[in-house]
PDB file of N, CA and C in Angstrom:
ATOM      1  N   UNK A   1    -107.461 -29.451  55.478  1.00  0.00           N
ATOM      2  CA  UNK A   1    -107.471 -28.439  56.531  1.00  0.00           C
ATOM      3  C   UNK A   1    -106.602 -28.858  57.713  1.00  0.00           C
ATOM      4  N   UNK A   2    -106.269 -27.852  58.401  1.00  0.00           N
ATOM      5  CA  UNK A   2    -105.338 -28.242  59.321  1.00  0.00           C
ATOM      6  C   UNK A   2    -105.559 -28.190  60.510  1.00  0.00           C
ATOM      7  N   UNK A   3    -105.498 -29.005  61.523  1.00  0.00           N
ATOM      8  CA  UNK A   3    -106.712 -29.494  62.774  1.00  0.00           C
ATOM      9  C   UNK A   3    -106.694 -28.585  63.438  1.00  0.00           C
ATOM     10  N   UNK A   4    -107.943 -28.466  64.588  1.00  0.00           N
ATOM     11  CA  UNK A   4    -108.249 -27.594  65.474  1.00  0.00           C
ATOM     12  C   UNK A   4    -106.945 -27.143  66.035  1.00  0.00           C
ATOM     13  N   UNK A   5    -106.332 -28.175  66.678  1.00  0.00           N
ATOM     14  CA  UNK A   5    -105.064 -27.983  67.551  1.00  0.00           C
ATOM     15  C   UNK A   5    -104.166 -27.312  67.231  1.00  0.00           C
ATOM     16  N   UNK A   6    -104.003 -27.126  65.773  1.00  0.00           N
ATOM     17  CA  UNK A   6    -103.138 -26.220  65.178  1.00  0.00           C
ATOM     18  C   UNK A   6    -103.415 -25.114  65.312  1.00  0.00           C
ATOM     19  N   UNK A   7    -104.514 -24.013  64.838  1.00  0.00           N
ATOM     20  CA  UNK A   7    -105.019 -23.254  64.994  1.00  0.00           C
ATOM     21  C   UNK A   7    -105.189 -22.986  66.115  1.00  0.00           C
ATOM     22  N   UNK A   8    -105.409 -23.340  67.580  1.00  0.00           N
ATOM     23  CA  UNK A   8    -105.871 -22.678  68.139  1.00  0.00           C
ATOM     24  C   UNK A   8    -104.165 -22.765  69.718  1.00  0.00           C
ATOM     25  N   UNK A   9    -103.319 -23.663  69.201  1.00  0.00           N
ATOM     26  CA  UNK A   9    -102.280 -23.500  69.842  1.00  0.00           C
ATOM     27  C   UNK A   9    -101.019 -23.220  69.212  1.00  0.00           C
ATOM     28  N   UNK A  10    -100.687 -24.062  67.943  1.00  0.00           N
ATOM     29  CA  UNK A  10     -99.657 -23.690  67.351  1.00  0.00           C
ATOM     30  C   UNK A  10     -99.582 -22.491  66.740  1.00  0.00           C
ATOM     31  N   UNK A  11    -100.327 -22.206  65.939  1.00  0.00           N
ATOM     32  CA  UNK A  11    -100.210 -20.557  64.720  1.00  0.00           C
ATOM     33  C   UNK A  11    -100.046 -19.309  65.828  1.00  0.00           C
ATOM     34  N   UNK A  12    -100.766 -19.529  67.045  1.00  0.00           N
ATOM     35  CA  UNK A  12    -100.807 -17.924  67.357  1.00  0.00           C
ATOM     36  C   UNK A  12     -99.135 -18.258  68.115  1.00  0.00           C
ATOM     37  N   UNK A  13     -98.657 -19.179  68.454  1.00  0.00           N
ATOM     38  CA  UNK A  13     -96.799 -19.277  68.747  1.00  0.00           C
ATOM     39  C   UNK A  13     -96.159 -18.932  68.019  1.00  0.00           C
ATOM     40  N   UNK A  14     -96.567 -19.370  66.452  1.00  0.00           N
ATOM     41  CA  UNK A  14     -95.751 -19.255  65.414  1.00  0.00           C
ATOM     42  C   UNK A  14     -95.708 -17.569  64.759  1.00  0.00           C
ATOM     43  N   UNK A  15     -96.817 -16.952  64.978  1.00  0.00           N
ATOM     44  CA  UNK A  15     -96.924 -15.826  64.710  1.00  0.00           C
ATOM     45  C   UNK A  15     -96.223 -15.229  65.317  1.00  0.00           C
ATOM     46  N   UNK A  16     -95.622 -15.282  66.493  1.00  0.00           N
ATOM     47  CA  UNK A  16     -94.588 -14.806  67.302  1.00  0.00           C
ATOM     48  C   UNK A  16     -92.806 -14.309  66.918  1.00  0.00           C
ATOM     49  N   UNK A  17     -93.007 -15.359  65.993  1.00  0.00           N
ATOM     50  CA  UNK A  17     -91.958 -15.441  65.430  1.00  0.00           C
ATOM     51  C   UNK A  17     -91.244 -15.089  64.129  1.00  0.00           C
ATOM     52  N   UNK A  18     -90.258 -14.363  64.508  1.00  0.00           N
ATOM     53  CA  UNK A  18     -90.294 -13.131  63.191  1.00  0.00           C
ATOM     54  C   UNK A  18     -90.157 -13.701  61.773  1.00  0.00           C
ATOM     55  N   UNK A  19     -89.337 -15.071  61.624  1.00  0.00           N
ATOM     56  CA  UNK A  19     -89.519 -15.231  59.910  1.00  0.00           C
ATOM     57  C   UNK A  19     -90.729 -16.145  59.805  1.00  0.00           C
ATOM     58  N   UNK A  20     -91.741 -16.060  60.750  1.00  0.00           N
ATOM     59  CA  UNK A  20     -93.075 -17.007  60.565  1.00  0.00           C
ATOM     60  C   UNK A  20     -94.180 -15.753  60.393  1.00  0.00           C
ATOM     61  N   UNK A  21     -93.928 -14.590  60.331  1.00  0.00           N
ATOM     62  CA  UNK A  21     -94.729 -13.709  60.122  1.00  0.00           C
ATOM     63  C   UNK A  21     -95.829 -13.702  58.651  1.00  0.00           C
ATOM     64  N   UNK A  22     -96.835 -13.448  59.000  1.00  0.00           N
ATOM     65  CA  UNK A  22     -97.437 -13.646  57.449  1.00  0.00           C
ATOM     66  C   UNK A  22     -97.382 -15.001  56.807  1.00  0.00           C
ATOM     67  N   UNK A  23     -96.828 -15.910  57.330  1.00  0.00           N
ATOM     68  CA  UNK A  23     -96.992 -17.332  56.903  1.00  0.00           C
ATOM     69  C   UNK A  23     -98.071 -18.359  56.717  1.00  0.00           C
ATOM     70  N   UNK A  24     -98.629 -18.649  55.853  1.00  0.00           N
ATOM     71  CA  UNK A  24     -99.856 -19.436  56.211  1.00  0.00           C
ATOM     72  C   UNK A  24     -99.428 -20.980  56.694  1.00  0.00           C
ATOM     73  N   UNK A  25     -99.416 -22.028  57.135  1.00  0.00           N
ATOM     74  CA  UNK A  25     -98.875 -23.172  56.614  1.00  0.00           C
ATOM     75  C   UNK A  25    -100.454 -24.010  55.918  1.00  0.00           C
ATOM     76  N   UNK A  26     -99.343 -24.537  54.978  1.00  0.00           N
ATOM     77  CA  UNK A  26    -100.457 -25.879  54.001  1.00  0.00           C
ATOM     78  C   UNK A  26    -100.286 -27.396  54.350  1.00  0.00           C
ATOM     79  N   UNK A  27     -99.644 -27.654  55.549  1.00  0.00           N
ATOM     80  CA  UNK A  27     -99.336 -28.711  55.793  1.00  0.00           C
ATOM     81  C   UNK A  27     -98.718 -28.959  57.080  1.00  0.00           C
ATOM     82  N   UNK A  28     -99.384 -30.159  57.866  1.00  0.00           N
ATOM     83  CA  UNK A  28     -98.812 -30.621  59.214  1.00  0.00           C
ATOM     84  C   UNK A  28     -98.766 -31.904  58.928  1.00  0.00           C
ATOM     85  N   UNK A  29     -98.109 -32.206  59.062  1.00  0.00           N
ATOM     86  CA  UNK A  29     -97.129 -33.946  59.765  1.00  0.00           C
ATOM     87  C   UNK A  29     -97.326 -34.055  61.505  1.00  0.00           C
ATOM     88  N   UNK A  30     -97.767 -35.366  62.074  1.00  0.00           N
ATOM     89  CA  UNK A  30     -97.823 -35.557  63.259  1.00  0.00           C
ATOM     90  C   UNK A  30     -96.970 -37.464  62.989  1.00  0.00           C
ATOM     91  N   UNK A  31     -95.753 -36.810  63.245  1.00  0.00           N
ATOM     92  CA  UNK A  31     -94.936 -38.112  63.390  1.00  0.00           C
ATOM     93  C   UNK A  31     -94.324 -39.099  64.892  1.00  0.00           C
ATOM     94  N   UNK A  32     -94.683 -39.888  64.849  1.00  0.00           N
ATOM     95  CA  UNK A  32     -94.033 -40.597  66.359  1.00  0.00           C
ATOM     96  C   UNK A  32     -93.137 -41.287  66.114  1.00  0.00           C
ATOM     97  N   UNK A  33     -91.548 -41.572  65.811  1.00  0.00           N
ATOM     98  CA  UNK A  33     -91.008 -41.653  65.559  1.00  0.00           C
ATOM     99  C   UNK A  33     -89.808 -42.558  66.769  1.00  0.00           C
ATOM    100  N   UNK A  34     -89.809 -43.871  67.192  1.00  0.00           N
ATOM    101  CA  UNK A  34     -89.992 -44.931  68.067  1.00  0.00           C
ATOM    102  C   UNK A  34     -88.436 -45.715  67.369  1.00  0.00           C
ATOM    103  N   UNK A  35     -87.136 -44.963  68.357  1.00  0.00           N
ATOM    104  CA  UNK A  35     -86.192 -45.386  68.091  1.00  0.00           C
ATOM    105  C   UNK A  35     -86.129 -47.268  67.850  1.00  0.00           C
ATOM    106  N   UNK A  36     -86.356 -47.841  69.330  1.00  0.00           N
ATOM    107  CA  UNK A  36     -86.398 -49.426  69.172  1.00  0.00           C
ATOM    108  C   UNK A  36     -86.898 -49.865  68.114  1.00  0.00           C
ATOM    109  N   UNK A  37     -88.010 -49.467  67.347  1.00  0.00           N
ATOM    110  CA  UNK A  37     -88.337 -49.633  66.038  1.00  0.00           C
ATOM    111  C   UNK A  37     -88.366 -49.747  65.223  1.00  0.00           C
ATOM    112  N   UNK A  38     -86.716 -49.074  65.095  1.00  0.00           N
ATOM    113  CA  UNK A  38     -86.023 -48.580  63.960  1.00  0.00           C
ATOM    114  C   UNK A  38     -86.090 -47.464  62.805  1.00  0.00           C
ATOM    115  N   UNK A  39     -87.029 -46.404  63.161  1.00  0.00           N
ATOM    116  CA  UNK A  39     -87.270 -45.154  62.932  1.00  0.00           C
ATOM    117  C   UNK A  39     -86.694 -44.471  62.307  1.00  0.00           C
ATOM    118  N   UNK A  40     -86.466 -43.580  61.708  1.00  0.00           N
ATOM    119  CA  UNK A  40     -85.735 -42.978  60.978  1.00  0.00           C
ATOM    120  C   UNK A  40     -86.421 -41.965  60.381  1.00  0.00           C
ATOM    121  N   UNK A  41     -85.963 -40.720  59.761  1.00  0.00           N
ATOM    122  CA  UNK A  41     -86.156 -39.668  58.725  1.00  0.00           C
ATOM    123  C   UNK A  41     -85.319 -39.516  57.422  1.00  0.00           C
ATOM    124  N   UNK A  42     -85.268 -39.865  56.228  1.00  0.00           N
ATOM    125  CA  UNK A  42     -84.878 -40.178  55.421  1.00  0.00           C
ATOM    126  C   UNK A  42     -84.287 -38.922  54.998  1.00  0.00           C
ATOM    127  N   UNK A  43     -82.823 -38.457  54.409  1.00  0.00           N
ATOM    128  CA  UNK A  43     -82.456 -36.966  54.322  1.00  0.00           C
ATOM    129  C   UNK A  43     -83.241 -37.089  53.027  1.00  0.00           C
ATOM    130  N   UNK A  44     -83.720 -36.161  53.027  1.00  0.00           N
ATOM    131  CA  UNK A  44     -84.442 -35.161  51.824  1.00  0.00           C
ATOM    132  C   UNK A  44     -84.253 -33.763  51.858  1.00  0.00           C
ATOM    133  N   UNK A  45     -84.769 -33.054  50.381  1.00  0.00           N
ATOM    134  CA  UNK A  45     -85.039 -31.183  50.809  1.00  0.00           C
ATOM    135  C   UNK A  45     -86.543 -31.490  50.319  1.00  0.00           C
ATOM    136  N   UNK A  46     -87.183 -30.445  50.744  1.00  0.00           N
ATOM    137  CA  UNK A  46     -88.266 -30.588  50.859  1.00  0.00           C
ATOM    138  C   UNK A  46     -88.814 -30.239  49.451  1.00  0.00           C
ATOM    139  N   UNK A  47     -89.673 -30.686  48.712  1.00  0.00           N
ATOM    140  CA  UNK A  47     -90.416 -30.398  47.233  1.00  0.00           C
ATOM    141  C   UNK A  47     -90.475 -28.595  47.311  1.00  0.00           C
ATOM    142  N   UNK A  48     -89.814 -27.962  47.040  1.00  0.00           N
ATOM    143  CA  UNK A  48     -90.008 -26.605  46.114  1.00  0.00           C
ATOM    144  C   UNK A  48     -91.037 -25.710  45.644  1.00  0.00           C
ATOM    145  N   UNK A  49     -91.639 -26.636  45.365  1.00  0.00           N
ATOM    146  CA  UNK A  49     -93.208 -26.255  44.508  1.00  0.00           C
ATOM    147  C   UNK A  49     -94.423 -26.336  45.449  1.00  0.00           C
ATOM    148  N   UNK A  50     -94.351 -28.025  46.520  1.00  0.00           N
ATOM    149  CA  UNK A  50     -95.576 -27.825  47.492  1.00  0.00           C
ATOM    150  C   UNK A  50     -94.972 -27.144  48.685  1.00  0.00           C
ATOM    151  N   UNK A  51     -93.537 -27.393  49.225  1.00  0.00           N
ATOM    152  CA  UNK A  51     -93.277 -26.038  50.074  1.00  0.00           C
ATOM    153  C   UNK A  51     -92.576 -25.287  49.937  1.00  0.00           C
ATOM    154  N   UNK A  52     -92.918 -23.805  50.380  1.00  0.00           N
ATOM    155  CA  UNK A  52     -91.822 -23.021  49.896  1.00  0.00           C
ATOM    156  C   UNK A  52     -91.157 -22.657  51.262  1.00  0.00           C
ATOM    157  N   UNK A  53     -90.892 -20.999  51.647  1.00  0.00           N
ATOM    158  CA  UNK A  53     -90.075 -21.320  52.572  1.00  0.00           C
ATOM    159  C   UNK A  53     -90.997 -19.822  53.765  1.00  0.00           C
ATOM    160  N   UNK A  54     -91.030 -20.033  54.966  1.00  0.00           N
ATOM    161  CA  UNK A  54     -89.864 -21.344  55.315  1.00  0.00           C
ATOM    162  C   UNK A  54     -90.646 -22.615  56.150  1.00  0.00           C
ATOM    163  N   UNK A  55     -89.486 -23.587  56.084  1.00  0.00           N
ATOM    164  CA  UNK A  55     -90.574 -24.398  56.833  1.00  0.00           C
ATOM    165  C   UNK A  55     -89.836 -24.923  58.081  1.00  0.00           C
ATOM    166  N   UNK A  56     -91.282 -25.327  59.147  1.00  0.00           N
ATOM    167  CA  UNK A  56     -91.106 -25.179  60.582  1.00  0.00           C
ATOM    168  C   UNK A  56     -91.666 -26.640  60.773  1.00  0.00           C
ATOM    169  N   UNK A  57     -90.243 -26.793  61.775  1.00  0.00           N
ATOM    170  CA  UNK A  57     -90.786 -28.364  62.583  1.00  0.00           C
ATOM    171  C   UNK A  57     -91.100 -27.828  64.413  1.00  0.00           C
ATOM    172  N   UNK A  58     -91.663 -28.607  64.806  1.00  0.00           N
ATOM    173  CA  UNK A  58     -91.854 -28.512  65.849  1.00  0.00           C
ATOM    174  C   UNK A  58     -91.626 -29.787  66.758  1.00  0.00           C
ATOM    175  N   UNK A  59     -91.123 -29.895  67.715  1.00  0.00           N
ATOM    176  CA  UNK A  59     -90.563 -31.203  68.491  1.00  0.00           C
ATOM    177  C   UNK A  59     -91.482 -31.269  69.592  1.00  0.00           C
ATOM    178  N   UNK A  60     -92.387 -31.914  69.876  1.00  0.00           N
ATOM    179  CA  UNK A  60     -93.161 -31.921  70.856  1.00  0.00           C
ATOM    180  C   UNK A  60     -92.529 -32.947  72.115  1.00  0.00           C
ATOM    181  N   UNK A  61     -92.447 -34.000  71.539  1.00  0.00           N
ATOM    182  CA  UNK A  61     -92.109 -35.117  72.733  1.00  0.00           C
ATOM    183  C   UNK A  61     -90.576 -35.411  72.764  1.00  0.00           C
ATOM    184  N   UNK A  62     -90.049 -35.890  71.536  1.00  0.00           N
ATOM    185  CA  UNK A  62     -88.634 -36.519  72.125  1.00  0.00           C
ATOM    186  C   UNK A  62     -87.173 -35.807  71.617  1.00  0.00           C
ATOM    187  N   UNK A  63     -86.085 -35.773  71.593  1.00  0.00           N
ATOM    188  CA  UNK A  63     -85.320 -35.434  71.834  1.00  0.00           C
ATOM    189  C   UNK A  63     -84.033 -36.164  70.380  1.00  0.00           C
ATOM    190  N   UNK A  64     -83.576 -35.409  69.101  1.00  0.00           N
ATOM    191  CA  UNK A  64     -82.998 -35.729  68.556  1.00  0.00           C
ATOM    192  C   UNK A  64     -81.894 -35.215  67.924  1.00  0.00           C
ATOM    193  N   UNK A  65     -81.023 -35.639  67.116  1.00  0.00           N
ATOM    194  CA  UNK A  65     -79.752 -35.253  66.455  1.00  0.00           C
ATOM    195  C   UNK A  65     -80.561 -35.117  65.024  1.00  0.00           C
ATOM    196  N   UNK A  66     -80.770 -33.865  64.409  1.00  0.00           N
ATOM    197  CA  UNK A  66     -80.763 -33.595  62.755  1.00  0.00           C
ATOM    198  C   UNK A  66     -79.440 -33.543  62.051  1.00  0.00           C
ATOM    199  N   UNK A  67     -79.284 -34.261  61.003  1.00  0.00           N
ATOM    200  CA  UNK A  67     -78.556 -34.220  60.164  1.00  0.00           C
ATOM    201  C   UNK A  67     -78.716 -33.398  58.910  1.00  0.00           C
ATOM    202  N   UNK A  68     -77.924 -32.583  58.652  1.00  0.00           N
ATOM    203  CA  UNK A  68     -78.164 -31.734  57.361  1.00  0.00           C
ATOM    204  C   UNK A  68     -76.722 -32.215  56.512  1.00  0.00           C
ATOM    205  N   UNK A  69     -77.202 -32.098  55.078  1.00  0.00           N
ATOM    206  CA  UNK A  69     -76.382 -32.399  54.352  1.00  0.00           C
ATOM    207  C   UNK A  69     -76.131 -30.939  52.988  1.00  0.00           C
ATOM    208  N   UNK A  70     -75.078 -31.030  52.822  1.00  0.00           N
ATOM    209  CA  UNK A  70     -74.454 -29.872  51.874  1.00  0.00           C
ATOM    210  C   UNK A  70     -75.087 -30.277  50.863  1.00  0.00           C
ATOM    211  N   UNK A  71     -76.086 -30.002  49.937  1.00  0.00           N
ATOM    212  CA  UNK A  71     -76.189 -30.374  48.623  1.00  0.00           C
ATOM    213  C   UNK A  71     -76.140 -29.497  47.470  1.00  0.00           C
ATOM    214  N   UNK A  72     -75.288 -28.562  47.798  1.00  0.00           N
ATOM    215  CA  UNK A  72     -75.008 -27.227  46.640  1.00  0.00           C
ATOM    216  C   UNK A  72     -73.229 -26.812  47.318  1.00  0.00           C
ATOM    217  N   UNK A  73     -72.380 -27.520  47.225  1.00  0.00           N
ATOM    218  CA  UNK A  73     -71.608 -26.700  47.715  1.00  0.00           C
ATOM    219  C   UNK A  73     -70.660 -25.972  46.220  1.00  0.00           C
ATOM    220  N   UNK A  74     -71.651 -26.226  45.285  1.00  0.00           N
ATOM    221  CA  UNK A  74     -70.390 -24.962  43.962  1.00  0.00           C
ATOM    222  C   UNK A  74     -71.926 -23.492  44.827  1.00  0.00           C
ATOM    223  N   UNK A  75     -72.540 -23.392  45.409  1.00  0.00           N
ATOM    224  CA  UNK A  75     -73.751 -22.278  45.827  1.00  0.00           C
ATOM    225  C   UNK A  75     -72.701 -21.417  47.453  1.00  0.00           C
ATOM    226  N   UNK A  76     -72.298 -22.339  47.952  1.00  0.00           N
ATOM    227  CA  UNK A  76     -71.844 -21.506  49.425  1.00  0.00           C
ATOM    228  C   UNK A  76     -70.645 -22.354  49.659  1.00  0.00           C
ATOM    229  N   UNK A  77     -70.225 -22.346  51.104  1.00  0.00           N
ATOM    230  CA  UNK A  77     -68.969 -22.566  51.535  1.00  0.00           C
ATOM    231  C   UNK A  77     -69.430 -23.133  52.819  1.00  0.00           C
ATOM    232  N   UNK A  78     -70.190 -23.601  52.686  1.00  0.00           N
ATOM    233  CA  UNK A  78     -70.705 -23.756  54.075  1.00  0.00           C
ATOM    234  C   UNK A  78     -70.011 -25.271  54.123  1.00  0.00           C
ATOM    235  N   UNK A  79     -69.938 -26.046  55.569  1.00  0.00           N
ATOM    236  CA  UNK A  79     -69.354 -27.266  55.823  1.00  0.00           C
ATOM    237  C   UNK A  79     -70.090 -28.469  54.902  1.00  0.00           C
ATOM    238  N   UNK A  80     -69.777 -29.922  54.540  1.00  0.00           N
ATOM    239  CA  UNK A  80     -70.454 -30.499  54.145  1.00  0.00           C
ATOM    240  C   UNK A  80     -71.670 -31.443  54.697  1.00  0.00           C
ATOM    241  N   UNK A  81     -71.154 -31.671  56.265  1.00  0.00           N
ATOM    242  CA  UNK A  81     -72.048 -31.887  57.278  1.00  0.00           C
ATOM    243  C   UNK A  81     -72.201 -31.074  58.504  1.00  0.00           C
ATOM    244  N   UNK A  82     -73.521 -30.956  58.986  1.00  0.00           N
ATOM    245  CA  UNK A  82     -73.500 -30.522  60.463  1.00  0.00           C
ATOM    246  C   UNK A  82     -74.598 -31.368  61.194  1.00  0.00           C
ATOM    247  N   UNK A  83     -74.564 -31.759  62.225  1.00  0.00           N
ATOM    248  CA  UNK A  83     -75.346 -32.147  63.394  1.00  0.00           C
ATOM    249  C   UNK A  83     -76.059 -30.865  64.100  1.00  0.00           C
ATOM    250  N   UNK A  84     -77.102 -30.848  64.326  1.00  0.00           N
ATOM    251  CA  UNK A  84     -78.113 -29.901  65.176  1.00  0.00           C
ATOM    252  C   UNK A  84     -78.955 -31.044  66.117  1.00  0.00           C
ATOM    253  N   UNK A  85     -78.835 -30.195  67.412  1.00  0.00           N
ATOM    254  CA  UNK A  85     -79.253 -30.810  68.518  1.00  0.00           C
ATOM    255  C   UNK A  85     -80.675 -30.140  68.475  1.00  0.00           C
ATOM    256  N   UNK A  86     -81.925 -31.350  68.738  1.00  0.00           N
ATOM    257  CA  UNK A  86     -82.900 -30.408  68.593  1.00  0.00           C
ATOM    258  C   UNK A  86     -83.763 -31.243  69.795  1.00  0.00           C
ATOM    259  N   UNK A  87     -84.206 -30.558  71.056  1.00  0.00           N
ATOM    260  CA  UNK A  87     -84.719 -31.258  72.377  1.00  0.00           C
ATOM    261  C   UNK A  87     -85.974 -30.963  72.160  1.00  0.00           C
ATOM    262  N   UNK A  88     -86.590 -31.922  72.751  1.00  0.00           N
ATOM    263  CA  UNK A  88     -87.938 -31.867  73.071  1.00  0.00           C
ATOM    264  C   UNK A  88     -88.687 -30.250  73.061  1.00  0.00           C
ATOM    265  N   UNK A  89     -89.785 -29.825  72.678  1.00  0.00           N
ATOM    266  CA  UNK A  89     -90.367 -29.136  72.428  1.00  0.00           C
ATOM    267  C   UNK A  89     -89.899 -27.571  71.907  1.00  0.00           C
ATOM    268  N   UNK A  90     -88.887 -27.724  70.716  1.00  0.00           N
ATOM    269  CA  UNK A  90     -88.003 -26.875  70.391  1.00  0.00           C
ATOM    270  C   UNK A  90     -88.687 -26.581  68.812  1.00  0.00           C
ATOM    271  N   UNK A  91     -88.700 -25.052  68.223  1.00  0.00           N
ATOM    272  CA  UNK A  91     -89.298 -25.272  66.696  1.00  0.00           C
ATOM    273  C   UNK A  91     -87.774 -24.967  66.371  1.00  0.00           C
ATOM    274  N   UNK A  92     -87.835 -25.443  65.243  1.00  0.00           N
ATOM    275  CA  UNK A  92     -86.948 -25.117  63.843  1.00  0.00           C
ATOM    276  C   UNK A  92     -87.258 -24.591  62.935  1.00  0.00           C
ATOM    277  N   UNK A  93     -87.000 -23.644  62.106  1.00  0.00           N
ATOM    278  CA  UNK A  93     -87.330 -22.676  61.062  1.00  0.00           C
ATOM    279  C   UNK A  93     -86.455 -22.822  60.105  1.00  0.00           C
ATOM    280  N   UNK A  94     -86.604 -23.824  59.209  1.00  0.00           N
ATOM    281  CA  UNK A  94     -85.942 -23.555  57.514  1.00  0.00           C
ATOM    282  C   UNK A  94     -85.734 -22.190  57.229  1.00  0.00           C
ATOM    283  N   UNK A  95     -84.896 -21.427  56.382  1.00  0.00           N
ATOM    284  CA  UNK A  95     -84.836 -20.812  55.569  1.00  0.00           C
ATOM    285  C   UNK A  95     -83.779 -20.674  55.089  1.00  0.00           C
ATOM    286  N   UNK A  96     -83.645 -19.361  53.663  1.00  0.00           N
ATOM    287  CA  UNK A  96     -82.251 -19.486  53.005  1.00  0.00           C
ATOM    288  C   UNK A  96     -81.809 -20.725  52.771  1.00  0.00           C
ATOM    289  N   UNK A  97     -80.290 -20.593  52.849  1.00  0.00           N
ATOM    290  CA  UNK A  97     -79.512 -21.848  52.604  1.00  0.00           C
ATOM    291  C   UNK A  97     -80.134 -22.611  52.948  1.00  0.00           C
ATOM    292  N   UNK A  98     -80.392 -22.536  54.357  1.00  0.00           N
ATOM    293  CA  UNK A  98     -80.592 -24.475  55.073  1.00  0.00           C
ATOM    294  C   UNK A  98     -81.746 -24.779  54.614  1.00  0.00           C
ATOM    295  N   UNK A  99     -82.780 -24.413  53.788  1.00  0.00           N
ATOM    296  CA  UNK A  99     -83.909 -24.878  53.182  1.00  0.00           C
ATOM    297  C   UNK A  99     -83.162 -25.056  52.134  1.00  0.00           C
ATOM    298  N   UNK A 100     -82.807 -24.498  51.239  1.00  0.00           N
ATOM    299  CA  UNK A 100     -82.615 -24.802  50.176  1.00  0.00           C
ATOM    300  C   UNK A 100     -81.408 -25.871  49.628  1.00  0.00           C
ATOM    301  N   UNK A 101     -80.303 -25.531  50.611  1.00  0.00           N
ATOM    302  CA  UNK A 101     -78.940 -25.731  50.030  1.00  0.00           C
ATOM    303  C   UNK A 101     -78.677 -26.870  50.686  1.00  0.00           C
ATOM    304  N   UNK A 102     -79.443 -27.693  51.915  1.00  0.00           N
ATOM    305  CA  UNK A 102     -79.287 -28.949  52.293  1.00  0.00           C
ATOM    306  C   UNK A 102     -80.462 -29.958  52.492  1.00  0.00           C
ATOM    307  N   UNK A 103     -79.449 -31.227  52.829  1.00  0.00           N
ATOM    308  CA  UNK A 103     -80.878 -32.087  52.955  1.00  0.00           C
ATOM    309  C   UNK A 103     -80.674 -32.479  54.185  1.00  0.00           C
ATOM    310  N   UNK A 104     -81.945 -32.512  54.952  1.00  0.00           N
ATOM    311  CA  UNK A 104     -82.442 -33.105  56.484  1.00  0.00           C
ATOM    312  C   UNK A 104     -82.721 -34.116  56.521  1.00  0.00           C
ATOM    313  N   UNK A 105     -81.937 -35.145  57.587  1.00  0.00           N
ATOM    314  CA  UNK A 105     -82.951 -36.309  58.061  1.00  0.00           C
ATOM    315  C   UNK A 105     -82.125 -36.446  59.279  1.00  0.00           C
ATOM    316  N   UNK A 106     -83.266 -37.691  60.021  1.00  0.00           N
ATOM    317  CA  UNK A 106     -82.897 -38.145  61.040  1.00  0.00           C
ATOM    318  C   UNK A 106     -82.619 -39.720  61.118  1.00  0.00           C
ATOM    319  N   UNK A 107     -81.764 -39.918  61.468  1.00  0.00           N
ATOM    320  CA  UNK A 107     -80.601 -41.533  61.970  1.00  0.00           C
ATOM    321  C   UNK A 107     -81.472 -42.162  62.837  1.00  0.00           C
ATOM    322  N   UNK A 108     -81.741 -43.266  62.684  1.00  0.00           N
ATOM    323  CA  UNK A 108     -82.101 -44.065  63.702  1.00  0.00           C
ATOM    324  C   UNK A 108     -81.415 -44.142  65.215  1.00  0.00           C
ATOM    325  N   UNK A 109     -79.885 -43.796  64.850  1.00  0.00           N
ATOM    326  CA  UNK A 109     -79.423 -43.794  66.035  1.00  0.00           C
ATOM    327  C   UNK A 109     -79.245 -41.884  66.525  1.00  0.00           C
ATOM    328  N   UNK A 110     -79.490 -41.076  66.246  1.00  0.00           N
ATOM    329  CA  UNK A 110     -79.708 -39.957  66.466  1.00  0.00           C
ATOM    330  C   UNK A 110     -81.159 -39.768  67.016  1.00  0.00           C
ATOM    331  N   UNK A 111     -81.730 -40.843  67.035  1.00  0.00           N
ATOM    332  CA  UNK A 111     -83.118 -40.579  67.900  1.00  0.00           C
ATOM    333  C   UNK A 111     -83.137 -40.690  69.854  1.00  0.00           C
ATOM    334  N   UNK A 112     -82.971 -39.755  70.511  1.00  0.00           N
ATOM    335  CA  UNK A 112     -81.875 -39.531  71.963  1.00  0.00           C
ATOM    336  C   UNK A 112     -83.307 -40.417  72.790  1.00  0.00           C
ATOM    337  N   UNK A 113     -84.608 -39.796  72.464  1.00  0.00           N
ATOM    338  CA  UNK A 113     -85.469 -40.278  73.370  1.00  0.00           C
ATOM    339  C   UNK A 113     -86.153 -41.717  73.313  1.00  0.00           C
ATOM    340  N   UNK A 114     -86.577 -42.426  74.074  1.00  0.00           N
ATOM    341  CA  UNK A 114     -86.743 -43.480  73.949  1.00  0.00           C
ATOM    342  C   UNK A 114     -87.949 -44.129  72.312  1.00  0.00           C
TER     343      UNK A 114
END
């Protein structure tokens, strides 16, 4: 189940939002993610089967560079890399291509906040 806090602050935000409409989510991650540390997000796409689409991050505290990677380019034309700036308390919404057609992670050195 997915904690109080979710329910009673995140979903009714997310409902707000037009491709989060009708969405249930089956899953929250609460990551702290501590550049000096050596931190990182490993590029992946997300499993298919346990999520479908779309899926939503939410940035509560710090401030980072996402990396997406082309991993279908005989599918689109799209570039093979892009950088997305994503600040402190900003959501992101997978869908289409960028769920499907790339992989996300985050750089140790793309982590901006302390």
């Amino acid at each position: 189940p997915l904690p109080q806090f979710m329910h009673n602050v995140v979903l009714p935000k997310l409902k707000k939002v037009q491709t989060m409409a009708g969405c249930v989510p089956n899953e929250a991650n609460a990551i702290d993610y501590k550049k000096d540390m050596g931190h990182f997000l490993t590029a992946h796409v997300d499993d298919r089967q346990l999520s479908k689409e779309p899926i939503a991050n939410l940035s509560l505290e710090g401030d980072c560079y996402m990396t997406f990677r082309n991993t279908a380019p005989h599918r689109n034309t799209a570039p093979p890399m892009v950088r997305v700036w994503l600040p402190r308390r900003c959501l992101q919404v997978l869908t289409g291509k960028a769920r499907y057609d790339f992989s996300h992670g985050i750089d140790n050195e793309d982590l901006v906040s302390p």
